[in-house]
Protein backbone atom coordinates (compact mmCIF):
# COMPACT_ATOMS: atom_id res chain seq x y z
CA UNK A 1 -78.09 -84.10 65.42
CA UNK A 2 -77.24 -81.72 63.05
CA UNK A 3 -75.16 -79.49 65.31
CA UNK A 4 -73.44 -82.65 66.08
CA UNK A 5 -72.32 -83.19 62.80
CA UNK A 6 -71.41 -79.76 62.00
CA UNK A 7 -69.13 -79.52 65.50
CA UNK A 8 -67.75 -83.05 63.71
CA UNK A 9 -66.89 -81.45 60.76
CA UNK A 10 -65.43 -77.98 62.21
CA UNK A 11 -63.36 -79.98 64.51
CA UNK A 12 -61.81 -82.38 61.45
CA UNK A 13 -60.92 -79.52 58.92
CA UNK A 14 -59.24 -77.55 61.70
CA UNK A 15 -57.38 -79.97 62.55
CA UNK A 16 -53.61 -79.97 61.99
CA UNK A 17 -54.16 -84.02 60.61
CA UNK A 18 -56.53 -82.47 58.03
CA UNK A 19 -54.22 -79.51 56.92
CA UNK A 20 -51.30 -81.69 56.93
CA UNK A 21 -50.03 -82.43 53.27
CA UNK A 22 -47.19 -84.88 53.79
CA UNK A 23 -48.26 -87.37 53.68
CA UNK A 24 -49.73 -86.76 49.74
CA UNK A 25 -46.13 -87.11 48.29
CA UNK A 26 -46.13 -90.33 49.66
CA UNK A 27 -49.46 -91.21 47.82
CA UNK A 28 -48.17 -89.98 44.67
CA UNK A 29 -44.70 -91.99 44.76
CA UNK A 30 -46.30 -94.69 45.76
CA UNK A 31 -48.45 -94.41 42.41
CA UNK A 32 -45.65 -93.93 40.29
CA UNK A 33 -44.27 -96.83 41.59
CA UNK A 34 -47.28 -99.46 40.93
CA UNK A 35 -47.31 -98.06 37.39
CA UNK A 36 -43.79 -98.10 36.89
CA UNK A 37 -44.35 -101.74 38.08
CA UNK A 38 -47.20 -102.60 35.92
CA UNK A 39 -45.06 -101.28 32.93
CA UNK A 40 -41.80 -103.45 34.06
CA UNK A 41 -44.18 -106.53 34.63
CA UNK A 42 -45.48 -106.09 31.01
CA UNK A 43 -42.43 -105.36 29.58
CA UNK A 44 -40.58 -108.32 31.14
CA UNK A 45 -42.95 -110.69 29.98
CA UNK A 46 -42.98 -109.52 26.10
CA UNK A 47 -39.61 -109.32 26.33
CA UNK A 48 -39.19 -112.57 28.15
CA UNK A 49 -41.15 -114.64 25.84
CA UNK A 50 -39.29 -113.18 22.73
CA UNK A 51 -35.80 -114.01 24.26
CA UNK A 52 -37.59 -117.66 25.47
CA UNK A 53 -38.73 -118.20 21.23
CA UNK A 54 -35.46 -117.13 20.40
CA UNK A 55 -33.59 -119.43 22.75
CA UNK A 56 -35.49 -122.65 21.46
CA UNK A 57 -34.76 -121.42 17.80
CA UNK A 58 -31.13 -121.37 17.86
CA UNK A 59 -31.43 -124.46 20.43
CA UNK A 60 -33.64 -126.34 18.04
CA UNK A 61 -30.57 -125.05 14.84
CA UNK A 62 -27.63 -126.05 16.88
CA UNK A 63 -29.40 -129.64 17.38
CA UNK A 64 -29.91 -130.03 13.69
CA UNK A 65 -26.08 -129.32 13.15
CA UNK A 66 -23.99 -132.28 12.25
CA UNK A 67 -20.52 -132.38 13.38
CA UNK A 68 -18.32 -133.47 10.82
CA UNK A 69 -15.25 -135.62 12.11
């Protein structure tokens, strides 16, 4: 069983799909891009509850406003 495994093993690391690194750039844009997403998602949703606060404020001032005639 042993020789088995070794044959196995000779037969994956000379293989051209085990030498093969282009598929690696791939993996690494791929993780820039879920972090770069994480960050946006983050970002977006300080941001966008900030903007929401700020929104109702000057909603909430303009309300209390009395038009004079």
């Amino acid at each position: 069983m042993s020789s088995y495994i070794e044959k196995a093993r000779a037969r994956l690391y000379g293989s051209k799909l085990a030498r093969d690194e282009a598929g690696l750039s791939t993996v690494e844009y791929v993780i820039i891009l879920v972090l770069i997403a994480a960050i946006a998602i983050g970002t977006w949703q300080t941001f966008g509850n900030k903007v929401k606060t700020g929104l109702v404020n000057a909603s909430t001032e303009f309300d209390s406003v009395k038009v004079e005639q």
